[in-house]
Protein backbone atom coordinates (compact mmCIF):
# COMPACT_ATOMS: atom_id res chain seq x y z
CA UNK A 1 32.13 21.09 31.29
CA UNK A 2 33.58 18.22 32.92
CA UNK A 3 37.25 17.10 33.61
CA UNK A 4 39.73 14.75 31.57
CA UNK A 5 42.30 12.90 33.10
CA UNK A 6 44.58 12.65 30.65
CA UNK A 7 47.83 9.73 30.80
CA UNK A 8 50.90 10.12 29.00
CA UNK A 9 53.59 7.65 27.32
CA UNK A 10 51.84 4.55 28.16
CA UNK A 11 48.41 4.52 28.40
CA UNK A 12 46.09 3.16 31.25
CA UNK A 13 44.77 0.41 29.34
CA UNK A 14 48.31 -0.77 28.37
CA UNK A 15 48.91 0.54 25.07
CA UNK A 16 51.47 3.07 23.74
CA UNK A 17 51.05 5.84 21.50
CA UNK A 18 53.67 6.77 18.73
CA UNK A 19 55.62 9.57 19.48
CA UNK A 20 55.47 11.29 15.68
CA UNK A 21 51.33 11.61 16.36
CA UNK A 22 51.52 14.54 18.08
CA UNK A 23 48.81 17.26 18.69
CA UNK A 24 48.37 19.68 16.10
CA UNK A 25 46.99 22.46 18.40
CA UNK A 26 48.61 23.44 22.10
CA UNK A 27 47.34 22.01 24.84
CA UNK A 28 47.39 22.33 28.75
CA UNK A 29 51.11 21.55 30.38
CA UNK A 30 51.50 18.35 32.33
CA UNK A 31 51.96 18.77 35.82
CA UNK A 32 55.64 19.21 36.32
CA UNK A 33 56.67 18.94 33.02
CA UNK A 34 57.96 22.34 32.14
CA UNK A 35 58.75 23.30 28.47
CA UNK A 36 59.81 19.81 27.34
CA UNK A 37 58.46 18.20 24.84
CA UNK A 38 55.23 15.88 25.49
CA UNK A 39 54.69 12.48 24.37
CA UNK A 40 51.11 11.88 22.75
CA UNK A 41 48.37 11.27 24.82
CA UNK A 42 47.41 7.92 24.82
CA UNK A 43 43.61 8.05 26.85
CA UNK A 44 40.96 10.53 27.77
CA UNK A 45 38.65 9.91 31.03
CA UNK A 46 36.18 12.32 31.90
CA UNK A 47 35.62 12.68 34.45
CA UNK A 48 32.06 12.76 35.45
CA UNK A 49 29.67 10.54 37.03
CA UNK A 50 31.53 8.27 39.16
CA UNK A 51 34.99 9.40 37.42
CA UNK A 52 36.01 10.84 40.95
CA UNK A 53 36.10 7.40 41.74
CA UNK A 54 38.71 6.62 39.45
CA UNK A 55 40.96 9.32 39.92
CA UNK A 56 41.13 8.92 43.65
CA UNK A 57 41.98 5.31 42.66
CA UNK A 58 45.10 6.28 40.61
CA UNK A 59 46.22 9.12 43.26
CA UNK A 60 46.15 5.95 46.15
CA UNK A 61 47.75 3.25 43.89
CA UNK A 62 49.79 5.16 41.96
CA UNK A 63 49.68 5.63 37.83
CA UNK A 64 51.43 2.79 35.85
CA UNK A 65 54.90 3.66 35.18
CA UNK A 66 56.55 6.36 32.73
CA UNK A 67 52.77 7.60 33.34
CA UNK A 68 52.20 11.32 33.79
CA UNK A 69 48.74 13.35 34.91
CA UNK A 70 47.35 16.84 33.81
CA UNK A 71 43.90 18.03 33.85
CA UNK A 72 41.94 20.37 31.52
CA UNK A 73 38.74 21.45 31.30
CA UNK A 74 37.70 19.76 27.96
CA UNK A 75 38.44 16.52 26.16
CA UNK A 76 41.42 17.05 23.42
CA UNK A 77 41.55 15.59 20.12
CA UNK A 78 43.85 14.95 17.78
CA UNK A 79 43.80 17.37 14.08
CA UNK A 80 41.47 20.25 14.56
CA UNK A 81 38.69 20.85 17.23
CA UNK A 82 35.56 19.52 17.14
CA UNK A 83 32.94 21.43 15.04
CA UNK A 84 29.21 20.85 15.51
CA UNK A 85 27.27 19.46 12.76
CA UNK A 86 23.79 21.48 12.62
CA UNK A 87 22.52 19.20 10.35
CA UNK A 88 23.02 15.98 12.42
CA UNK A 89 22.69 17.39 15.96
CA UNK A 90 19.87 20.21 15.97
CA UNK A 91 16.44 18.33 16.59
CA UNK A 92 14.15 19.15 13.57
CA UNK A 93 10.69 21.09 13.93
CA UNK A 94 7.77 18.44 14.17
CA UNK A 95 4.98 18.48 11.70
CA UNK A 96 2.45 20.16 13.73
CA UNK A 97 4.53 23.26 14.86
CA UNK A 98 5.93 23.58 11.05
CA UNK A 99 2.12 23.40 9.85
CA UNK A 100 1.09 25.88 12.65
CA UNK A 101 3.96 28.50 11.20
CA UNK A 102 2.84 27.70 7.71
CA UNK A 103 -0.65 28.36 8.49
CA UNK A 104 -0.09 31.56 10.78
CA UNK A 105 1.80 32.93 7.65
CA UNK A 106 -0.69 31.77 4.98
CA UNK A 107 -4.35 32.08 6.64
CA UNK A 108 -2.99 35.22 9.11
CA UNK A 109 -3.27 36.81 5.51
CA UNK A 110 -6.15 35.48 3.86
CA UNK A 111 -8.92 35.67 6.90
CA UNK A 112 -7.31 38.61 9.07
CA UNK A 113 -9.17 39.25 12.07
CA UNK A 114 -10.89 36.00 11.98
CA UNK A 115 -7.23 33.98 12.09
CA UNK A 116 -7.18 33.96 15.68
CA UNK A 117 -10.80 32.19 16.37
CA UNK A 118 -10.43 29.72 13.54
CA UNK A 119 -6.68 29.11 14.90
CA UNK A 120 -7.58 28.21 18.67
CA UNK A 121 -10.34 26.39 17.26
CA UNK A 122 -8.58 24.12 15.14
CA UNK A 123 -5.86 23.60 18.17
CA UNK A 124 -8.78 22.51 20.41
CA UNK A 125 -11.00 19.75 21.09
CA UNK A 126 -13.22 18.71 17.50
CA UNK A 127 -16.95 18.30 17.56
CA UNK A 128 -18.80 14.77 15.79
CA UNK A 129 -21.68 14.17 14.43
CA UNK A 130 -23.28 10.85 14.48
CA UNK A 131 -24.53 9.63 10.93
CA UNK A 132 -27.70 7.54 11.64
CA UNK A 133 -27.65 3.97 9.97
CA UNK A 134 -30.65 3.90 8.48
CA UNK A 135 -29.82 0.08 7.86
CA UNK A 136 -29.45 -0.63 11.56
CA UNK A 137 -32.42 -0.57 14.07
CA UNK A 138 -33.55 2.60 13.36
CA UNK A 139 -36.27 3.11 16.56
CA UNK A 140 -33.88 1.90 18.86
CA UNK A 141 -31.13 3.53 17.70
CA UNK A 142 -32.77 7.00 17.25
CA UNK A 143 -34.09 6.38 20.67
CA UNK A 144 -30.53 6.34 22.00
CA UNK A 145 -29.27 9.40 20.60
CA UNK A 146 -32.19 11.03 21.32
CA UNK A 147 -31.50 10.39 24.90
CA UNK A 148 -28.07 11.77 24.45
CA UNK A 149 -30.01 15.37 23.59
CA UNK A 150 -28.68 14.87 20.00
CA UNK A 151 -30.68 16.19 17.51
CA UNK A 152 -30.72 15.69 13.88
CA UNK A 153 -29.24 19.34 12.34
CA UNK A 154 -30.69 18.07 8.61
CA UNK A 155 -34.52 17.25 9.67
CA UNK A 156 -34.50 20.47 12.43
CA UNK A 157 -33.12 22.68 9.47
CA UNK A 158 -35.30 21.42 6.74
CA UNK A 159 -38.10 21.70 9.58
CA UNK A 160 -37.09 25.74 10.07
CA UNK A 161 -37.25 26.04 6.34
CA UNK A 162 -40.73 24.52 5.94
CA UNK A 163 -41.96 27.06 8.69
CA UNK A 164 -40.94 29.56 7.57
CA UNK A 165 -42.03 28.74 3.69
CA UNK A 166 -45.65 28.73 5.00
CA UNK A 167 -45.45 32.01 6.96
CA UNK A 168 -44.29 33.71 3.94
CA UNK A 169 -46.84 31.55 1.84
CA UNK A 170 -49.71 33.07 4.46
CA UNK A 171 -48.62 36.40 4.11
CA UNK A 172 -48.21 36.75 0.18
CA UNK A 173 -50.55 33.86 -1.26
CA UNK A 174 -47.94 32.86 -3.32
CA UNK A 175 -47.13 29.14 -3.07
CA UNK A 176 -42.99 28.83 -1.93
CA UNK A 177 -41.36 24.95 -2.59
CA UNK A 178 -40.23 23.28 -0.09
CA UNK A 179 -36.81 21.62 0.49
CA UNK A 180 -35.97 18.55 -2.02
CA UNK A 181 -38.67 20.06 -4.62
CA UNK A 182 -37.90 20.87 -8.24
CA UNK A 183 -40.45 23.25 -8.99
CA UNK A 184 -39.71 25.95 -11.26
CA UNK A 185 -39.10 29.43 -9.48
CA UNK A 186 -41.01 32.00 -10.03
CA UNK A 187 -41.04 36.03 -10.45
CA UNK A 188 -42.15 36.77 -6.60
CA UNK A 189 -40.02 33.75 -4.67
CA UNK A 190 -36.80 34.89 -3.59
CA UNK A 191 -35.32 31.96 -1.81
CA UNK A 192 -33.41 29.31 -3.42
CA UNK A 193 -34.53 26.06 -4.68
CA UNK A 194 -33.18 23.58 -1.36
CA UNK A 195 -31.83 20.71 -3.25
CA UNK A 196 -30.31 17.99 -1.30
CA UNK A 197 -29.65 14.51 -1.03
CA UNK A 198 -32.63 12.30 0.81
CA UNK A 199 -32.70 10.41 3.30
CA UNK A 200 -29.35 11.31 5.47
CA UNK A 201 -29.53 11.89 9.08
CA UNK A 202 -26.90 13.22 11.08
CA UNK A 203 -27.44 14.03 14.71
CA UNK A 204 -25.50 16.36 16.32
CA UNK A 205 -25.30 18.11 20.21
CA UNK A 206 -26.13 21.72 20.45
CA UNK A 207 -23.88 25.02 18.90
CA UNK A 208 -21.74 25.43 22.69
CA UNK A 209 -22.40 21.64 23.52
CA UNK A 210 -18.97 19.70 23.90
CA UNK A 211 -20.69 16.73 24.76
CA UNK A 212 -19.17 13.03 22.69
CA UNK A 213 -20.72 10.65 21.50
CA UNK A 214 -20.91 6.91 22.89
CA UNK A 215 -18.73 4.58 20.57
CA UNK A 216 -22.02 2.73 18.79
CA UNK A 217 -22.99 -0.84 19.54
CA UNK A 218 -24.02 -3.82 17.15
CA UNK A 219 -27.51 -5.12 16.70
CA UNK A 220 -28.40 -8.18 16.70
CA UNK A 221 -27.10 -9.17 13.46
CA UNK A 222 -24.20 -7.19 13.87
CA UNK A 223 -24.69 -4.03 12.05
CA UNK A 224 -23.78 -0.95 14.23
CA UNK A 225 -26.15 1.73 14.19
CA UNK A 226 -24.33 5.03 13.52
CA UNK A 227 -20.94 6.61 12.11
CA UNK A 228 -18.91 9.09 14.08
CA UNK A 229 -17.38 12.01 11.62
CA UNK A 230 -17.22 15.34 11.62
CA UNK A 231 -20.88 16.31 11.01
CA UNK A 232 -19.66 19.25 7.85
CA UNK A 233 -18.28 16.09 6.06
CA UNK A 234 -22.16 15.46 5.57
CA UNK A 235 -22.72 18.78 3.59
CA UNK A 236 -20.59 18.14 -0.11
CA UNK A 237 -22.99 14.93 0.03
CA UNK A 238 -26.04 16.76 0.54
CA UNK A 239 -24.74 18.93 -2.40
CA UNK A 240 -24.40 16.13 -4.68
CA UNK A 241 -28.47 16.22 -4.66
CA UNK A 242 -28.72 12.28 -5.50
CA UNK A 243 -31.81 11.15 -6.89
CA UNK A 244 -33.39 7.55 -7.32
CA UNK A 245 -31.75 6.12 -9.87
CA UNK A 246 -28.47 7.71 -10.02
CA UNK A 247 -25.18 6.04 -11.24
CA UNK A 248 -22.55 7.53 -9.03
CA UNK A 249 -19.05 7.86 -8.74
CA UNK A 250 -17.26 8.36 -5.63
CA UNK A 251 -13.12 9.23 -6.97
CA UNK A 252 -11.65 8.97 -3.67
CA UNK A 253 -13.55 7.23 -1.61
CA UNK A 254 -11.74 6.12 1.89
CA UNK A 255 -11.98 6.13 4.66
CA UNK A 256 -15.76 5.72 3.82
CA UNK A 257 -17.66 8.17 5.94
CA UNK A 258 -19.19 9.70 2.46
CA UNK A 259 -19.34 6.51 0.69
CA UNK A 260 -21.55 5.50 3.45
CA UNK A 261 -23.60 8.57 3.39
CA UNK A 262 -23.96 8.15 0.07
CA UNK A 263 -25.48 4.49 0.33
CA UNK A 264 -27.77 5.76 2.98
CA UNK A 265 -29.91 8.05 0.63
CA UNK A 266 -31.19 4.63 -0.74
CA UNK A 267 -30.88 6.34 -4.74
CA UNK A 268 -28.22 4.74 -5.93
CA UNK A 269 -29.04 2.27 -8.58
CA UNK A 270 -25.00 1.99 -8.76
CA UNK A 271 -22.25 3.58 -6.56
CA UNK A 272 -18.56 2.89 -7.45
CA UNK A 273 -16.06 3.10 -5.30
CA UNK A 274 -12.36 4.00 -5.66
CA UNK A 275 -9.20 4.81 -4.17
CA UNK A 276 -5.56 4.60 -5.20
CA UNK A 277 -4.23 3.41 -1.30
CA UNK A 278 -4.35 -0.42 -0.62
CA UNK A 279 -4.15 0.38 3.18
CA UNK A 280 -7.38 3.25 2.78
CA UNK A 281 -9.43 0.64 0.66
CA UNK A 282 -9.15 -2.21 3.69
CA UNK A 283 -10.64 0.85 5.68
CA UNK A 284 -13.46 1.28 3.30
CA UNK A 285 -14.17 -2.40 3.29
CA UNK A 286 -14.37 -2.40 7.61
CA UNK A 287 -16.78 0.26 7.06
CA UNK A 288 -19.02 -1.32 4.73
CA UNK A 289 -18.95 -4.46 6.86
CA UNK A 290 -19.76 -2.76 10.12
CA UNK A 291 -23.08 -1.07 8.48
CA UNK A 292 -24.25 -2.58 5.59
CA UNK A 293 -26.21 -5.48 4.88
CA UNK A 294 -24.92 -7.99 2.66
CA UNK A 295 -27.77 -8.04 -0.38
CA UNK A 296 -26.36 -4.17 -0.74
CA UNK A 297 -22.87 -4.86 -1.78
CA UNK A 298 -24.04 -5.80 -4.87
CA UNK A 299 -24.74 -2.46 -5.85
CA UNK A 300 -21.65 -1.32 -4.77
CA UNK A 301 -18.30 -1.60 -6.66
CA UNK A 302 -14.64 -1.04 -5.15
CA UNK A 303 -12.25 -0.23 -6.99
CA UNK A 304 -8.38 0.64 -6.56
CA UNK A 305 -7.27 2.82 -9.14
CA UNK A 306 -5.35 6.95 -9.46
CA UNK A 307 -8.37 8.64 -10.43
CA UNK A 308 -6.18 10.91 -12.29
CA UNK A 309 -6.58 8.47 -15.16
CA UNK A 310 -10.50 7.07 -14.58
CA UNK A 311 -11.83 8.04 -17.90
CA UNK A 312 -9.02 5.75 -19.54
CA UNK A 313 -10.31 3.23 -17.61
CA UNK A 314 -13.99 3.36 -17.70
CA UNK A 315 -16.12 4.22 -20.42
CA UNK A 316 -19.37 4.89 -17.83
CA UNK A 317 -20.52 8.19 -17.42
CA UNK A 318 -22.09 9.33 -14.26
CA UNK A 319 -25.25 11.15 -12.61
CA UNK A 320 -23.17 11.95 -9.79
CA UNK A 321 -19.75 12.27 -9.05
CA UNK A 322 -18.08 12.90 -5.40
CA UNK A 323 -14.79 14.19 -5.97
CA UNK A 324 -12.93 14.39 -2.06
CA UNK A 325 -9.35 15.45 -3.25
CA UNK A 326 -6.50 14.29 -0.32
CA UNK A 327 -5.39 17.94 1.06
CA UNK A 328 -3.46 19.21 3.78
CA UNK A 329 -5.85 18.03 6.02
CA UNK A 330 -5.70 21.01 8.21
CA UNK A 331 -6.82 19.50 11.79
CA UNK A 332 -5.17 16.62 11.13
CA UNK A 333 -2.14 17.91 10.17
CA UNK A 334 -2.19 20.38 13.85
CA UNK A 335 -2.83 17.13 16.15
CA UNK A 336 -1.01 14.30 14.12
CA UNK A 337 2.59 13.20 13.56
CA UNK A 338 1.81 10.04 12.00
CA UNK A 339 1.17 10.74 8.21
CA UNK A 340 1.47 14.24 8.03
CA UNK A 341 2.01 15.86 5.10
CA UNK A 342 3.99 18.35 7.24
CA UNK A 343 6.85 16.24 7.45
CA UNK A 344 10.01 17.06 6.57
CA UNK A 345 10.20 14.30 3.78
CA UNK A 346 7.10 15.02 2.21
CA UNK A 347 7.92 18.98 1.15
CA UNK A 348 7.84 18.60 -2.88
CA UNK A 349 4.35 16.11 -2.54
CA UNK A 350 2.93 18.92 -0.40
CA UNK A 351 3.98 21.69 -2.95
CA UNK A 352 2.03 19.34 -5.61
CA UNK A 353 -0.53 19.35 -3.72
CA UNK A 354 -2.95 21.62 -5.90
CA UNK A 355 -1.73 19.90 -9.00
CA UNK A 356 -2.89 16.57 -8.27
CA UNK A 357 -6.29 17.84 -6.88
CA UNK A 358 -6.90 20.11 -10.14
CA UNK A 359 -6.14 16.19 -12.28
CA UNK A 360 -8.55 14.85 -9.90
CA UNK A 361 -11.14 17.46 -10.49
CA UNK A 362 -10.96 17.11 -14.27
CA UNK A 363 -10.92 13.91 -14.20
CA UNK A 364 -14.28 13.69 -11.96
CA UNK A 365 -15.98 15.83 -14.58
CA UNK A 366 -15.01 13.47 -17.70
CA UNK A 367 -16.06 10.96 -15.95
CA UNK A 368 -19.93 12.90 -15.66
CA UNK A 369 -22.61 12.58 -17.98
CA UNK A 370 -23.88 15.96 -19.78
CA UNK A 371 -26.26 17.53 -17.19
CA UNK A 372 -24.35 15.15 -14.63
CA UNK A 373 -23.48 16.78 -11.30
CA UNK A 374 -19.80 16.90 -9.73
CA UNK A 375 -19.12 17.81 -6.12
CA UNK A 376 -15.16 18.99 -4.93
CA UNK A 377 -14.79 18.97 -1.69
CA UNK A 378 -11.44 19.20 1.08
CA UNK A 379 -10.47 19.61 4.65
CA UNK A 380 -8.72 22.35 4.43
CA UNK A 381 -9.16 26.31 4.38
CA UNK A 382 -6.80 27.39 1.56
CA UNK A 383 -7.38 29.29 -1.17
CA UNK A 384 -4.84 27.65 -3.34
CA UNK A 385 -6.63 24.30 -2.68
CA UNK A 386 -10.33 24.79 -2.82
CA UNK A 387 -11.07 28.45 -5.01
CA UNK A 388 -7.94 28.18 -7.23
CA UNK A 389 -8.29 24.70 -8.47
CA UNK A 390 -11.97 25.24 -9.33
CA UNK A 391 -11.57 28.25 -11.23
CA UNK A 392 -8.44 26.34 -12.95
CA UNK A 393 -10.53 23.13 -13.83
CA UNK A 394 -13.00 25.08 -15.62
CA UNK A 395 -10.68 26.82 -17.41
CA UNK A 396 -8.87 23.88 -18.71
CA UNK A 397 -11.80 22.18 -19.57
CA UNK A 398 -12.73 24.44 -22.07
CA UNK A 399 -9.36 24.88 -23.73
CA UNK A 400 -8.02 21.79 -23.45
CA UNK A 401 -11.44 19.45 -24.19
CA UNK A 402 -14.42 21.93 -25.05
CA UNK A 403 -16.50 21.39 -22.56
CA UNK A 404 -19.03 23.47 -20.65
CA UNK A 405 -18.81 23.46 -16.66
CA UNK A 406 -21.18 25.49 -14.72
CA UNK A 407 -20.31 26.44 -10.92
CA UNK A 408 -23.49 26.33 -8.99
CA UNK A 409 -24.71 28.25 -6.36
CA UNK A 410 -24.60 26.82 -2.59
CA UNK A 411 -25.55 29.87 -0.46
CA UNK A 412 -28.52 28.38 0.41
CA UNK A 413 -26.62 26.27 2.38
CA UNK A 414 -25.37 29.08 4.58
CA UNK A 415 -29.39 29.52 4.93
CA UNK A 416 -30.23 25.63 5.86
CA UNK A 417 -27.64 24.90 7.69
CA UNK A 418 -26.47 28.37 10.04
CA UNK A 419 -27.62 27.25 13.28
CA UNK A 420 -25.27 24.18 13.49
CA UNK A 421 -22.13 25.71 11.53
CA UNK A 422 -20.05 28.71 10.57
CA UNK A 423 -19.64 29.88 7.26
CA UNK A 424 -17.49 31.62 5.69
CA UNK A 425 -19.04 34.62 4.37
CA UNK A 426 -16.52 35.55 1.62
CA UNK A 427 -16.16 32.29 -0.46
CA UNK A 428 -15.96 33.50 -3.90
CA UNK A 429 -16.99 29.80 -5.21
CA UNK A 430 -18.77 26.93 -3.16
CA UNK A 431 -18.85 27.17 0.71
CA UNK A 432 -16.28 27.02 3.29
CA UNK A 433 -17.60 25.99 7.08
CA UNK A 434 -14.88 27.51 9.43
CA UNK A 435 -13.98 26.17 12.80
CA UNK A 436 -15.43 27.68 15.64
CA UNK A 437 -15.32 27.29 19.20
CA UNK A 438 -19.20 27.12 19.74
CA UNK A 439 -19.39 25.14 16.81
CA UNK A 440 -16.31 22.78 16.40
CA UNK A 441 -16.72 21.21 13.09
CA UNK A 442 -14.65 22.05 9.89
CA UNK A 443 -13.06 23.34 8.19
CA UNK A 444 -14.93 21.71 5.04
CA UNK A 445 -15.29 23.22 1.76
CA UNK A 446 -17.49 22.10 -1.17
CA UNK A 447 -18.31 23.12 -4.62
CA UNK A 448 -20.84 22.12 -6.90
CA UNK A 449 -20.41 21.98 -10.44
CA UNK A 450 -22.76 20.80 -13.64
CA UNK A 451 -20.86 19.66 -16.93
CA UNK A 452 -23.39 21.27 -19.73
CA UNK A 453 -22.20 19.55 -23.05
């Protein structure tokens, strides 16, 4: 701790203390001084950085008169010491490390032995997919990623399914449908119905492949020819099963990587659009821009609006309904310190988190048709955001308006779709991809529901 030079009676810069403001705690002895009383100090210099300077300055020249020197080994002050303030001086966590604790707590519990895969995972590097434009040049553009050794995960696993539909057709005799069919199962066919949306290609490198993606370039009339997200975004839209036709609802639609996917199945007849963020809808709109022609906005509809409160507003009902509830975002929230929900403002909107997603939910499924389809869908691995708030939403439905909701079942996905992610194998409702270091993507989880009556 550095020294003070401390001058007595009249100070160094020329002023003089009163003698009745006297220090309420001892202090050192001036030099020389004995037991007599001691004026009030009148300045303080520490000496540190160039302070020696100053000192051997005064020693040469000689202090100013009626002027007298002691040293001590910390700066005094007048009433009582100096207390720290923890709440002012102790630098506060950042987001990411107080959503890494929260997590190691939270999911240490819920996955167990898996925790410590998903964790380094989700603190390294993420893996894209490319979603292919199918508005863009599509031979040139597939031509590129092709080159890249991209492949696209939907066609190659729709492909695997096919084959392996007419092996099992060869050896039994019994005619097995194919992916995108509606044919009525029957007593001997044990797989699944595939049911997905048309149309949506999304090329992706290799499981242990940690190549990236080129950022994509315009054509010609400026339309660029794919999308860069994380490729399990894709999957709660190929849930949504849109047919030609369909009216459909997207509830929280920005940034606009599912909006787009959505418009890229070619089914909608209408697709509306909303968000409750001013700054999120301008992103929406620079994503629209960048990929679709003009002669398809008119089938699109953008809206800015809490989707809390969309059945007040509208009186449509929908085939389809997306409903992407904002979460804790768990990637994000590990890499990020812009936004995060982590922050240490922001504790009582985290904590309402599951609240507002379980209004959004219900909402989403008013806002369906009877027989309509509703897909929920986060970013995020916890319970209390994806399982909970299903199970909750169905409940309240039925005591609150009387209606019907059916959760369907998506393990075929886990079938399709295995060679390009990891699934969770212990998702009591919908599907949950984890992260994983061979496969990168996630975590996503999606759940598809039908509103009955």
């Amino acid at each position: 701790m550095g020294r003070s030079l401390l001058l007595r009676g009249r100070s160094f810069f020329g002023r003089r203390k009163r003698p009745q403001e006297r220090p309420r705690h001892g202090g050192t002895q001036p030099m020389g001084s004995g037991c007599r009383p001691r004026w009030e100090m009148a300045a303080t210099l520490h000496v540190g950085r160039g302070g020696g300077r100053l000192l051997r300055r005064l020693l040469r020249e000689g202090a100013p008169s009626r002027t007298r020197l002691f040293f001590t080994s910390a700066p005094c002050c007048r009433g009582h010491p100096q207390k720290k303030r923890w709440a002012t001086t102790a630098p506060r966590i950042p987001s990411t490390r107080m959503a890494l604790q929260i997590f190691d707590m939270n999911y240490g519990t819920q996955f167990g032995s898996l925790w410590p895969s998903i964790r380094i995972s989700l603190l390294s590097e993420q893996k894209y997919g490319a979603l292919f434009n199918n508005f863009s040049e599509v031979e040139v553009v597939a031509q590129r990623l092709e080159g890249l050794n991209a492949m696209d995960f939907i066609w190659e696993a729709q492909k695997a399914v096919e084959d392996l539909d007419s092996m099992a057709e060869q050896v039994s005799g019994v005619p097995v449908s194919s992916p995108g069919t509606e044919a009525e199962p029957c007593e001997h066919q044990e797989q699944p119905i595939f049911s997905i949306s048309p149309n949506i290609k999304c090329y992706t490198f290799p499981r242990g492949d940690i190549s990236r993606f080129p950022p994509a370039k315009p054509d010609i009339l400026g339309i660029l020819g794919y999308y860069l997200l994380d490729a399990a975004s894709i999957l709660p839209v190929l849930a949504l099963n849109v047919q030609p036709g369909d009216v459909v609802l997207d509830l929280c639609a920005a940034p606009g990587g599912k909006t787009l996917a959505l418009l890229q199945t070619g089914c909608c007849r209408a697709l509306a659009a909303n968000d409750l963020s001013g700054s999120r809808i301008g992103r929406l709109l620079n994503v629209l821009h960048s990929y679709l022609p003009e002669q398809l906005f008119n089938t699109v509809t953008i809206t800015r609006h809490d989707g809390r409160y969309w059945s007040k507003r509208s009186d449509i009902r929908y085939d389809r309904v997306l409903v992407d509830v904002p979460c804790t975002n768990d990637r994000h929230s590990l890499k990020e310190e812009e936004n995060s929900i982590f922050k240490h403002g922001r504790k009582e909107e985290r904590k309402m988190l599951p609240m507002l997603q379980l209004q959004l939910l219900v909402a989403g499924i008013l806002a369906a048709k009877p027989g309509g389809e509703v897909v929920y869908s986060t970013c995020t691995l916890s319970q209390l955001q994806n399982e909970y708030v299903v199970e909750r939403a169905v409940e309240l439905l039925k005591i609150e308006h009387d209606i019907t909701v059916q959760v369907e079942d998506l393990s075929y996905f886990r079938k399709l779709f295995q060679s390009t992610f990891s699934f969770y194998q212990d998702c009591r409702l919908g599907e949950l991809v984890l992260p994983h270091l061979s496969a990168n993507f996630g975590p996503i989880y999606f759940c598809k529901l039908q509103r009955l009556n």
